[in-house]
Protein backbone atom coordinates (compact mmCIF):
# COMPACT_ATOMS: atom_id res chain seq x y z
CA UNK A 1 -82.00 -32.97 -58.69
CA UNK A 2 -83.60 -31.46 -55.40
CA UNK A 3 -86.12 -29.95 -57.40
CA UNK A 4 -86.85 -32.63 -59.11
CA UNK A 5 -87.34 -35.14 -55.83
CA UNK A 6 -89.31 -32.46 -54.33
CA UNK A 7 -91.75 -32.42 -57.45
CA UNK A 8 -92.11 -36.42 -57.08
CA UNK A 9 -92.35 -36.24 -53.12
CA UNK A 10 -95.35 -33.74 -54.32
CA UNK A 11 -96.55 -36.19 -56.59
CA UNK A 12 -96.43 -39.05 -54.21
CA UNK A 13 -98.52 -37.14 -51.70
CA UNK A 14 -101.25 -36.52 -54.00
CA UNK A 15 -101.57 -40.66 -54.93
CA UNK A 16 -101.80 -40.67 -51.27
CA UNK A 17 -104.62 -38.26 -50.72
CA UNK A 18 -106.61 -39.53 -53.87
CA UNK A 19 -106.20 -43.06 -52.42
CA UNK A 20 -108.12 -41.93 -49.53
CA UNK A 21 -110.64 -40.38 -51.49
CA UNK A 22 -111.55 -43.08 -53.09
CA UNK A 23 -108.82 -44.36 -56.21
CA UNK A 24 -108.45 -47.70 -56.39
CA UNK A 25 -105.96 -49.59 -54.42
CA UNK A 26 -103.93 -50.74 -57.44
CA UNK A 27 -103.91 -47.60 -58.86
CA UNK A 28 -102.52 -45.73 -55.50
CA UNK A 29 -100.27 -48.67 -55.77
CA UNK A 30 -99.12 -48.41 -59.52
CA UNK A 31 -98.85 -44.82 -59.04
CA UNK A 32 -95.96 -44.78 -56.08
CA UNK A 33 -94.18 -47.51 -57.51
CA UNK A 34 -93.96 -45.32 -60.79
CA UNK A 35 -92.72 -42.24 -58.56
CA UNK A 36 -90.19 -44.53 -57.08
CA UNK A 37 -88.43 -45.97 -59.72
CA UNK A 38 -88.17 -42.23 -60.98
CA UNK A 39 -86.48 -41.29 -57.61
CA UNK A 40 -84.04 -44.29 -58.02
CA UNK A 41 -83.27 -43.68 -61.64
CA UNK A 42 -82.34 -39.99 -60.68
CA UNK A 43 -80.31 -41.15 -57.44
CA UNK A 44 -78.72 -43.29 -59.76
């Protein structure tokens, strides 16, 4: 379980940096919703 929240963190800090390089807001967006619910199913 750490492992795999510390992959998603990882993941969630990359939609960040590609947001400021230029993705689109809505896909930034899209993106850390999706890495949320993932966290929350696996807290679950």
């Amino acid at each position: 379980e750490a492992a795999h929240r510390a992959v998603l963190m990882r993941l969630n800090d990359l939609c960040c940096r590609h947001a400021d390089n230029g993705l689109a807001k809505t896909d930034q967006d899209l993106a850390s919703r999706t890495v949320h619910d993932l966290l929350r199913m696996w807290a679950a």
